[in-house]
Protein backbone atom coordinates (compact mmCIF):
# COMPACT_ATOMS: atom_id res chain seq x y z
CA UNK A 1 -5.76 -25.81 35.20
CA UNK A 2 -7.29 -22.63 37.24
CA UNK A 3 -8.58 -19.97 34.88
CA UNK A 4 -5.88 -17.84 35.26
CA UNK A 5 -3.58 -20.40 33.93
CA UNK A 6 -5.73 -21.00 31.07
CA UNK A 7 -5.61 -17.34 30.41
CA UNK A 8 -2.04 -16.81 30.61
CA UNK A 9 -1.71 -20.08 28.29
CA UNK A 10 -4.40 -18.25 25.78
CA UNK A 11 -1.77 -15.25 26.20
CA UNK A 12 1.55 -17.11 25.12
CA UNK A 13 -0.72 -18.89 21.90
CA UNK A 14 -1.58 -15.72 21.06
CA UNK A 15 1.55 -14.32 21.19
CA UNK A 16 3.45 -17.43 19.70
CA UNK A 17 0.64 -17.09 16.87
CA UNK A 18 1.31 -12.86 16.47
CA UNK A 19 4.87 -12.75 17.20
CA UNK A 20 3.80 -9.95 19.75
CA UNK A 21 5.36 -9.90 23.21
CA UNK A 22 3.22 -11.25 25.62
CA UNK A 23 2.04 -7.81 27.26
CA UNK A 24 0.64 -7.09 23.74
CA UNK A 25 -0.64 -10.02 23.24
CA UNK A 26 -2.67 -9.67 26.95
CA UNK A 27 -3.83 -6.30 26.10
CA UNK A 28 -5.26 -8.12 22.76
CA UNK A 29 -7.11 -11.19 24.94
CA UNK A 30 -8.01 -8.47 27.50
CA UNK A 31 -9.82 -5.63 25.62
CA UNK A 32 -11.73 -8.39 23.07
CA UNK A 33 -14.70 -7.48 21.96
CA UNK A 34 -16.47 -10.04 19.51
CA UNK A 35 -20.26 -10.60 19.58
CA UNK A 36 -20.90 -12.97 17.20
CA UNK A 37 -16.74 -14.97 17.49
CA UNK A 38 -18.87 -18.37 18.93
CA UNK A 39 -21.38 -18.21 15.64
CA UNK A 40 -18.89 -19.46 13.54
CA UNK A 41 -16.69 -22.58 15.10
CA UNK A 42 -14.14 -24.16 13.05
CA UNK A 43 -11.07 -26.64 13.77
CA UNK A 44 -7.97 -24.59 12.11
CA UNK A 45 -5.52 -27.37 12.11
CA UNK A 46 -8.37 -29.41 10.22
CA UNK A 47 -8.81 -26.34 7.95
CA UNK A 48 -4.98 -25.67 7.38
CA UNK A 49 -4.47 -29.40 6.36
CA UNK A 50 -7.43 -29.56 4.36
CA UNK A 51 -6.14 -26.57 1.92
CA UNK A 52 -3.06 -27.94 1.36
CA UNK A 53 -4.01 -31.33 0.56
CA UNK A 54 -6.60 -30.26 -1.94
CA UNK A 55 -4.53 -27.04 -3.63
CA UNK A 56 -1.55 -28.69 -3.26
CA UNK A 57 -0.20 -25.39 -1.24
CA UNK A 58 2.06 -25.13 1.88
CA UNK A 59 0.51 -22.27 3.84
CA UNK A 60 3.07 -20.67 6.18
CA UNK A 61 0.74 -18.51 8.25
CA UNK A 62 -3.07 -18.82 8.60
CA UNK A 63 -4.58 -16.39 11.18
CA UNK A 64 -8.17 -14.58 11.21
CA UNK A 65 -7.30 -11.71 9.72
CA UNK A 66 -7.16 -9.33 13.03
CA UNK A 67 -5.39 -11.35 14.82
CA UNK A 68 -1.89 -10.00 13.45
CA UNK A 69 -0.88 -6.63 13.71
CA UNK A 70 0.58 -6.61 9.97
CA UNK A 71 -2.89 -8.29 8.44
CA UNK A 72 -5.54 -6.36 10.89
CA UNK A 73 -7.66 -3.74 8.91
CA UNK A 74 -7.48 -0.15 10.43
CA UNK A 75 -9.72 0.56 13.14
CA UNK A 76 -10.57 -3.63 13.47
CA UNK A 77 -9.93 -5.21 16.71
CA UNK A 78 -8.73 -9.60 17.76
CA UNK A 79 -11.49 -11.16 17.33
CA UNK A 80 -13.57 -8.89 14.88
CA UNK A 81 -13.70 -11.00 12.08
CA UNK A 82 -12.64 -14.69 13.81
CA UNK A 83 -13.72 -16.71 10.45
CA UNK A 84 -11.96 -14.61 8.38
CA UNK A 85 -8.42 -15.64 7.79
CA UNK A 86 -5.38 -14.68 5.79
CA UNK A 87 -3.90 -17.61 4.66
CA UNK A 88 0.11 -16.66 3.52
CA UNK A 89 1.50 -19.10 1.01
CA UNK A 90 5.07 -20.58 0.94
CA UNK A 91 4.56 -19.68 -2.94
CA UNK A 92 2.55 -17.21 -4.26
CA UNK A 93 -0.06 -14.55 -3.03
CA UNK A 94 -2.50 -14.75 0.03
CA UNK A 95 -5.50 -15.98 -0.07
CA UNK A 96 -8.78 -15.09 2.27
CA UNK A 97 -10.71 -18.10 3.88
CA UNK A 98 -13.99 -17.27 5.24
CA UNK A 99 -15.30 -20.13 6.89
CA UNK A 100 -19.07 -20.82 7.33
CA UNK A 101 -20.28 -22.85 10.20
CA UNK A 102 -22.54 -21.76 11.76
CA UNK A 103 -26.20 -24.05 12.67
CA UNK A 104 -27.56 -21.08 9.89
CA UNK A 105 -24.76 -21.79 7.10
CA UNK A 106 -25.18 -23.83 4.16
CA UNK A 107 -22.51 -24.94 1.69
CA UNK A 108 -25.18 -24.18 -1.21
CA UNK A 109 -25.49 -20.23 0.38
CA UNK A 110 -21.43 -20.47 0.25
CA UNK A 111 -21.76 -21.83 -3.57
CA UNK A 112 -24.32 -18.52 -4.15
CA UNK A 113 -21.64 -16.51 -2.84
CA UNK A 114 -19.10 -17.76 -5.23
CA UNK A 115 -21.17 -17.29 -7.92
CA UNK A 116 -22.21 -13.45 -7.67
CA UNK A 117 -18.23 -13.06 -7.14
CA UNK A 118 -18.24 -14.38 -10.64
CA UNK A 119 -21.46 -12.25 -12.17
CA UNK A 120 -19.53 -9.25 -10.49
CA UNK A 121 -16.64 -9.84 -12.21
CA UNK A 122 -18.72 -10.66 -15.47
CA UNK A 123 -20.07 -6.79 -15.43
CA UNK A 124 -16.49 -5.54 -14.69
CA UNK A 125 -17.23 -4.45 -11.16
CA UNK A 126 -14.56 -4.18 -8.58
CA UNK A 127 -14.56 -6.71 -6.18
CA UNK A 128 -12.81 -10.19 -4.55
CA UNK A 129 -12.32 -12.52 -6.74
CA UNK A 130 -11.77 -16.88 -6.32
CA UNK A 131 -8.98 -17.47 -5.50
CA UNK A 132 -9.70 -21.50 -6.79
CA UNK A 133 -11.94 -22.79 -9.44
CA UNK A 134 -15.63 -22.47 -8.03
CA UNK A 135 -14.05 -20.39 -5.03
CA UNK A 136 -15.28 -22.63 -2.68
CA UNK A 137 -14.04 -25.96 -0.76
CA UNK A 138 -15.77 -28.15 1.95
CA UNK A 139 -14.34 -28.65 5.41
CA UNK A 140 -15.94 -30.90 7.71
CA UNK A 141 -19.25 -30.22 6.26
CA UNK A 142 -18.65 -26.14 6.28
CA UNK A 143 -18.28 -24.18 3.19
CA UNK A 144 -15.13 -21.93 2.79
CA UNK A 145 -15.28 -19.17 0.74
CA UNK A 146 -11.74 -18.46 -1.17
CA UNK A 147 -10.83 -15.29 -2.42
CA UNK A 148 -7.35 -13.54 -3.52
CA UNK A 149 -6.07 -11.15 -1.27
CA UNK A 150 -6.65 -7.07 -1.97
CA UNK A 151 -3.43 -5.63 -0.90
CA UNK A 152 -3.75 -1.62 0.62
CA UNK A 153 -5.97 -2.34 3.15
CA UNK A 154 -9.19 0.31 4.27
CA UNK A 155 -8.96 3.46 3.12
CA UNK A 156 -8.65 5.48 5.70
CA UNK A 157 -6.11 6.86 8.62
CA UNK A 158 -4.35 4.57 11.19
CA UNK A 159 -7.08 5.31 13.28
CA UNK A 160 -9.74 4.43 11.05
CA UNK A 161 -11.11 7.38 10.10
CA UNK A 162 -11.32 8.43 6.34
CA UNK A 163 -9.52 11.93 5.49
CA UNK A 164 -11.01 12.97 2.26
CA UNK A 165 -14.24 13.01 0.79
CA UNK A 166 -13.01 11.88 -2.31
CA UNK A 167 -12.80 8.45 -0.68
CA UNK A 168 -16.97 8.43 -0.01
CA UNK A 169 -17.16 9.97 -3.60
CA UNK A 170 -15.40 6.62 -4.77
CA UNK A 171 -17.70 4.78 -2.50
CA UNK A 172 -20.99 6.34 -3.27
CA UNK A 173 -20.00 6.23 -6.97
CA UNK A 174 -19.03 2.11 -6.75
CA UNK A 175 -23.08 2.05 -4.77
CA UNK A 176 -24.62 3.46 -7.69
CA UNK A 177 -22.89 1.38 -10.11
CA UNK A 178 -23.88 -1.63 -8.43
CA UNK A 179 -27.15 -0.65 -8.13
CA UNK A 180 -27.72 -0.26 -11.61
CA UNK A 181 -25.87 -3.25 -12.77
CA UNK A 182 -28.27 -5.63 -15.08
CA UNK A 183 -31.22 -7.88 -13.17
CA UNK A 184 -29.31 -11.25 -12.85
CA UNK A 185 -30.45 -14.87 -12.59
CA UNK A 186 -29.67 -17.86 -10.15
CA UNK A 187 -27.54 -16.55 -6.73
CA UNK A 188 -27.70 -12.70 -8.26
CA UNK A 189 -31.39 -13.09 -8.17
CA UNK A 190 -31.51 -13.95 -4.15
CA UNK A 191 -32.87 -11.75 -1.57
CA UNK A 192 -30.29 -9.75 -0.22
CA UNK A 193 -29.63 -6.10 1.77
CA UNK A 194 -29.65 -7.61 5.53
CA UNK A 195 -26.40 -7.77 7.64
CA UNK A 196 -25.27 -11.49 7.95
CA UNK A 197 -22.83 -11.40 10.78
CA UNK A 198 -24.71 -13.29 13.28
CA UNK A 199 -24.26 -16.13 11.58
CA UNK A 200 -26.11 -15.80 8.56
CA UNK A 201 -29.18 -16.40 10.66
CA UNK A 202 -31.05 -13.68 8.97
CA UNK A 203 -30.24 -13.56 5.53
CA UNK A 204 -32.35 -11.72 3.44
CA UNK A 205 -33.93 -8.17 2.56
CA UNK A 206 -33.13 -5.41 4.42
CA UNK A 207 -36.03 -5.85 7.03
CA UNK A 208 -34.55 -9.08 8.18
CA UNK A 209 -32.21 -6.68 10.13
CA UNK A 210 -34.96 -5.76 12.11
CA UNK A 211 -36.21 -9.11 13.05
CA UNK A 212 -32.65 -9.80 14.18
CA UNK A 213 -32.88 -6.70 16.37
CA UNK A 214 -35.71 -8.22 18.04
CA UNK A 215 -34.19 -11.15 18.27
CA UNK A 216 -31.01 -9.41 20.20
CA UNK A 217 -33.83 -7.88 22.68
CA UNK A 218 -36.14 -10.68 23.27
CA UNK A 219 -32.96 -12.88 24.05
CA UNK A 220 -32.55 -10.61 27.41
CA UNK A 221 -35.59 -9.47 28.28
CA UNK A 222 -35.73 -11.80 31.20
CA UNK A 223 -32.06 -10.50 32.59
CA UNK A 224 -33.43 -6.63 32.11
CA UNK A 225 -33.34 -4.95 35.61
CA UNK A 226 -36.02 -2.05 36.22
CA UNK A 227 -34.49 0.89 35.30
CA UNK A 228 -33.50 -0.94 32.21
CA UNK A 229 -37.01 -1.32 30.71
CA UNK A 230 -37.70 1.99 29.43
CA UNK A 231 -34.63 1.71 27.64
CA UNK A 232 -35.80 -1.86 26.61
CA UNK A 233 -39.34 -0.66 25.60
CA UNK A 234 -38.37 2.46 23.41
CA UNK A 235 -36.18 0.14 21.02
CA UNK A 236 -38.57 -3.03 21.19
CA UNK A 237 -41.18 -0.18 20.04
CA UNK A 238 -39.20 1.32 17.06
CA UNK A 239 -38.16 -1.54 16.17
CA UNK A 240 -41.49 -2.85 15.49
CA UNK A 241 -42.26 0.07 14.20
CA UNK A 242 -39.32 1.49 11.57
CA UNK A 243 -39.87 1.73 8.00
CA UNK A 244 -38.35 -1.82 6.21
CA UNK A 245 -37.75 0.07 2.75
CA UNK A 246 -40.45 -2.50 1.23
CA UNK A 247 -42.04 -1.04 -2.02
CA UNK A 248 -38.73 1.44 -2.84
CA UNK A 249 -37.24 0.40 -5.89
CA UNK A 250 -35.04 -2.79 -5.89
CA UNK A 251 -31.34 -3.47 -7.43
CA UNK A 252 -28.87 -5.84 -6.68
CA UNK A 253 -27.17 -4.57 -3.19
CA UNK A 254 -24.63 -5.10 -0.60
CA UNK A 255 -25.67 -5.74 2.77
CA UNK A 256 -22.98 -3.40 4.47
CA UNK A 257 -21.74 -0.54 2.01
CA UNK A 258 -19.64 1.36 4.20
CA UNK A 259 -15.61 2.36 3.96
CA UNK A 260 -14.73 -0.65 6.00
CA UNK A 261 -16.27 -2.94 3.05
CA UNK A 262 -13.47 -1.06 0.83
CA UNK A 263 -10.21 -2.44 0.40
CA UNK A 264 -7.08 -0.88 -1.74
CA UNK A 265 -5.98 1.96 -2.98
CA UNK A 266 -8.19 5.29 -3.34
CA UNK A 267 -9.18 5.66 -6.51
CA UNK A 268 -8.68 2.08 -7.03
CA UNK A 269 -10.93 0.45 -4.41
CA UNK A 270 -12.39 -2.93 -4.59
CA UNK A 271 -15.39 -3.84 -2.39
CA UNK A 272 -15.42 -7.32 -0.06
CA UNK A 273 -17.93 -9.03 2.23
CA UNK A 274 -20.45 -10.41 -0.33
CA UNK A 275 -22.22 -13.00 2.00
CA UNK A 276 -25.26 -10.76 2.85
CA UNK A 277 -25.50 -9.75 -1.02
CA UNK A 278 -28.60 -9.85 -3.38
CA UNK A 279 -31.86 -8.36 -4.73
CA UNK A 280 -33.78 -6.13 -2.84
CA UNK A 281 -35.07 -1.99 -1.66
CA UNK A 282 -31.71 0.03 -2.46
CA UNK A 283 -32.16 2.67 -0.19
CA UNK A 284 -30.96 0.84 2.74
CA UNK A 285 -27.60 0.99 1.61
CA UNK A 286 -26.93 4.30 0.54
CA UNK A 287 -29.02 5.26 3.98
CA UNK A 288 -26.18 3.31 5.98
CA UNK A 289 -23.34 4.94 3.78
CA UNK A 290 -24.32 8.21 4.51
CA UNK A 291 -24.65 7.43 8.06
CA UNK A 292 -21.13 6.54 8.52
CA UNK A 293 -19.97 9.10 6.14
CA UNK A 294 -22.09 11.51 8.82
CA UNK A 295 -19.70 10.74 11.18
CA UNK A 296 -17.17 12.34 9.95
CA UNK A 297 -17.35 16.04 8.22
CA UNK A 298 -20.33 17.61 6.23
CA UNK A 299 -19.04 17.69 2.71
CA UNK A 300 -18.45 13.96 3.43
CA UNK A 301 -22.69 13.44 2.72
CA UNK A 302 -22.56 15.89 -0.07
CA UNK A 303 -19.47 13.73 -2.06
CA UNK A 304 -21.82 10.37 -1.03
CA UNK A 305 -24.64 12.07 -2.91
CA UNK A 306 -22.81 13.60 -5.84
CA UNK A 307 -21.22 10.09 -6.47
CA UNK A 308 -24.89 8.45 -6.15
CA UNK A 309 -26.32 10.58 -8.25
CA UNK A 310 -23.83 10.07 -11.23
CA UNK A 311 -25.56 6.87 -11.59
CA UNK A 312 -29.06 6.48 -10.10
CA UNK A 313 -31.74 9.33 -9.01
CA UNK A 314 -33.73 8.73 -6.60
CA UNK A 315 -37.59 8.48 -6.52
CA UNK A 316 -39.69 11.16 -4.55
CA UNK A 317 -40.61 7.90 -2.50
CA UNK A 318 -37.48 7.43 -1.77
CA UNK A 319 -36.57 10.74 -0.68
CA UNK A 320 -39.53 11.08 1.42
CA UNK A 321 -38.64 7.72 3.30
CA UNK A 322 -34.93 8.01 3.69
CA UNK A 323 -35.40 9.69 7.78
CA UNK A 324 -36.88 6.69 8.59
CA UNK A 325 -34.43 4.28 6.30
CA UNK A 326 -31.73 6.11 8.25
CA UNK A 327 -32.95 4.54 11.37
CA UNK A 328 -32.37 0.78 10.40
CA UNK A 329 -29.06 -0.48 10.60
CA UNK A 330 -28.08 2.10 13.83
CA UNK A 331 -31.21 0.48 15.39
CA UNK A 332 -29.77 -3.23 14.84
CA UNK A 333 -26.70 -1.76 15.90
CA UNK A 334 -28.46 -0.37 19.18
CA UNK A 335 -30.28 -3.54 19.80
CA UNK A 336 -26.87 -5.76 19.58
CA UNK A 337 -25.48 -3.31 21.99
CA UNK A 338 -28.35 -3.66 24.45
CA UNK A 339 -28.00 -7.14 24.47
CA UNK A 340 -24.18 -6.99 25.27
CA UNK A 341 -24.58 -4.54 27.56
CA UNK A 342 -27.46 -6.70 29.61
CA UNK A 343 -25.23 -9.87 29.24
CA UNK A 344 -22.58 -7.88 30.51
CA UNK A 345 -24.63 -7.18 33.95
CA UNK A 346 -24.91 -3.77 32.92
CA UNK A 347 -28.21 -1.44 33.12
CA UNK A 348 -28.37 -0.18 29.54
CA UNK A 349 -30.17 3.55 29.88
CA UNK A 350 -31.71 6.06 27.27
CA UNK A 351 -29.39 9.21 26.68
CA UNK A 352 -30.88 12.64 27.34
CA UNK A 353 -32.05 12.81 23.61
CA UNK A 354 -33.98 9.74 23.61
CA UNK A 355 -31.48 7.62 21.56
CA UNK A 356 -29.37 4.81 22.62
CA UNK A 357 -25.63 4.12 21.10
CA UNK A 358 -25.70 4.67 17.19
CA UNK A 359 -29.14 5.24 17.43
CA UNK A 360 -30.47 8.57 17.19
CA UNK A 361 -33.86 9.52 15.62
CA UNK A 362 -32.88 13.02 15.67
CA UNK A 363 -29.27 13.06 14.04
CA UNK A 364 -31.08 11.03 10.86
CA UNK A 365 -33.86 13.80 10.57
CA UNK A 366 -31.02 16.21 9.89
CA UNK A 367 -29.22 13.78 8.57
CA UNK A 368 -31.44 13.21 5.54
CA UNK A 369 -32.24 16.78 5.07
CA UNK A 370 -28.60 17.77 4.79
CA UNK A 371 -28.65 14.49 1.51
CA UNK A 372 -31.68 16.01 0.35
CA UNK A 373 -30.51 19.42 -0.05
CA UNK A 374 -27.11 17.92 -1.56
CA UNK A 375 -29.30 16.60 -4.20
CA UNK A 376 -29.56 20.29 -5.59
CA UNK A 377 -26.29 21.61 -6.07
């Protein structure tokens, strides 16, 4: 079959799968975007007959989670989250199936996961829950990760985009409880604070974000045409260089606190995405919850600071690292985007401020004086 066939057959799957019309369903194929959607393989007729022969279920509909226009969070995209699945029952309520497959994945890191769901739950905080006993089953050597369904969705507008700073009150107020919830033992007591959607090939603290930022470069530095390799050099430089939080004090933390780990009703929210979970420098995540709450309006940072500071104050270390913090995650961000970008053919440039995509040295200078001075009213 020519490729065009094969595309037009991808189409009518797709559309067959959504119940979209096939225009819609092109538009989906056409305008994907998915970075890591090869990390995590997985057979879903395997995975769809496995669940039902060992729950005893018939599952009507099991799609990753974007792929439907009814299931797909606000602002998410097909193929966002492609091991992430709502799985609708003939009887009773959804589940979520997150598969793990990846070379990186191990069914004992899937276990770990299961098990902080439970120590979570055991200090009252709101979060998934198992949706079976031990929350996990084994397909094909892969752990699957099974949680109940939140119902409500993000918290924000149909466009993404969060309308009231109550909602990053609720947010920074759910960070600070977690962060001062009680030293645990076994999976609690794991390293934890790095973002795990490569393929959980850099689990970890926080700094492990920045060794899979040079990972991202160093994959493309061969494809990098001149005019790229200022561009190339600046973030190969900071990255070596930006503060990895190491030393700050240490809590139990999620590895991407931001409204799009939220799920449910405002003033009712439950968090999700525990994979990248566990001990390690704090900061990190309040820094990467005020730099999405940045993106929208100013008192959005002042509510993410008054609902911090109901639980934990920070140290004067802390405040005099948090520009630098800032930097982190919108670096791995900027790295993953070079790499697209140079995969792509393209010749990735600096702007006229010296940053690159969500990186920007400046913004998080201001950025972190405007939380500062929030800290005093």
């Amino acid at each position: 079959m020519t490729k065009s066939g094969s595309f037009k057959r991808a189409v009518r799957d797709h559309a067959r799968r959504t119940g979209q019309r096939y225009t819609q369903a092109r538009a989906d194929l056409e305008n994907i975007s998915r970075p890591f959607a090869d990390t995590r393989p997985f057979d879903p007729h395997a995975l769809k007959a496995h669940l039902e022969a060992s729950y005893g279920i018939r599952i009507t509909s099991m799609l990753p989670i974007d792929d439907d226009p009814r299931t797909r969070p606000r602002g998410s995209w097909p193929g966002h989250y492609p091991s992430t699945l709502l799985v609708e029952r003939e009887q009773g309520t959804p589940w979520i199936a997150r598969v793990f497959s990846s070379p990186a994945d191990q069914v004992s890191r899937v276990k770990e996961d299961a098990e902080i769901l439970g120590f979570l739950a055991d200090h009252g905080f709101p979060a998934e829950r198992p949706a079976v006993e031990g929350g996990v089953s084994v397909v094909d050597g892969s752990g699957v990760l099974l949680t109940e369904f939140i119902p409500g969705g993000r918290p924000t507008d149909a466009d993404a985009r969060v309308t009231s700073p109550d909602v990053f009150h609720e947010l920074a107020s759910l960070l600070g409880r977690l962060h001062t919830l009680p030293e645990g033992r076994g999976a609690a007591a794991r390293d934890g604070g790095a973002e795990e959607h490569d393929g959980g090939f850099h689990l970890g603290r926080p700094r492990q974000d920045l060794v899979a930022a040079m990972r991202f470069l160093v994959s493309v530095e061969d494809k990098v045409a001149p005019p790229g390799r200022e561009t190339f050099e600046r973030l190969r430089d900071q990255v070596e260089s930006t503060d990895d939080a190491e030393g700050l004090p240490e809590a139990f933390t999620h590895s991407n606190f931001h409204v799009w780990a939220a799920v449910g009703d405002p003033g009712r929210l439950s968090i999700v995405g525990w994979a990248g979970s566990g001990r390690g420098p704090r900061l990190p995540a309040l820094a990467w919850l005020l730099r999405t709450a940045s993106e929208g309006r100013p008192e959005f940072v002042d509510a993410v600071m008054r609902g911090y500071r109901q639980h934990v104050s920070l140290t004067d270390a802390e405040i005099d690292r948090l520009p630098a913090v800032l930097n982190m995650r919108p670096l791995w961000l900027a790295c993953l985007e070079y790499r697209e970008a140079v995969r792509a053919g393209q010749t990735p440039v600096l702007d006229d401020d010296g940053g690159y995509g969500f990186y920007r040295p400046e913004r998080s200078e201001h950025l972190a004086a405007h939380a500062i001075a929030a800290l005093g009213d």
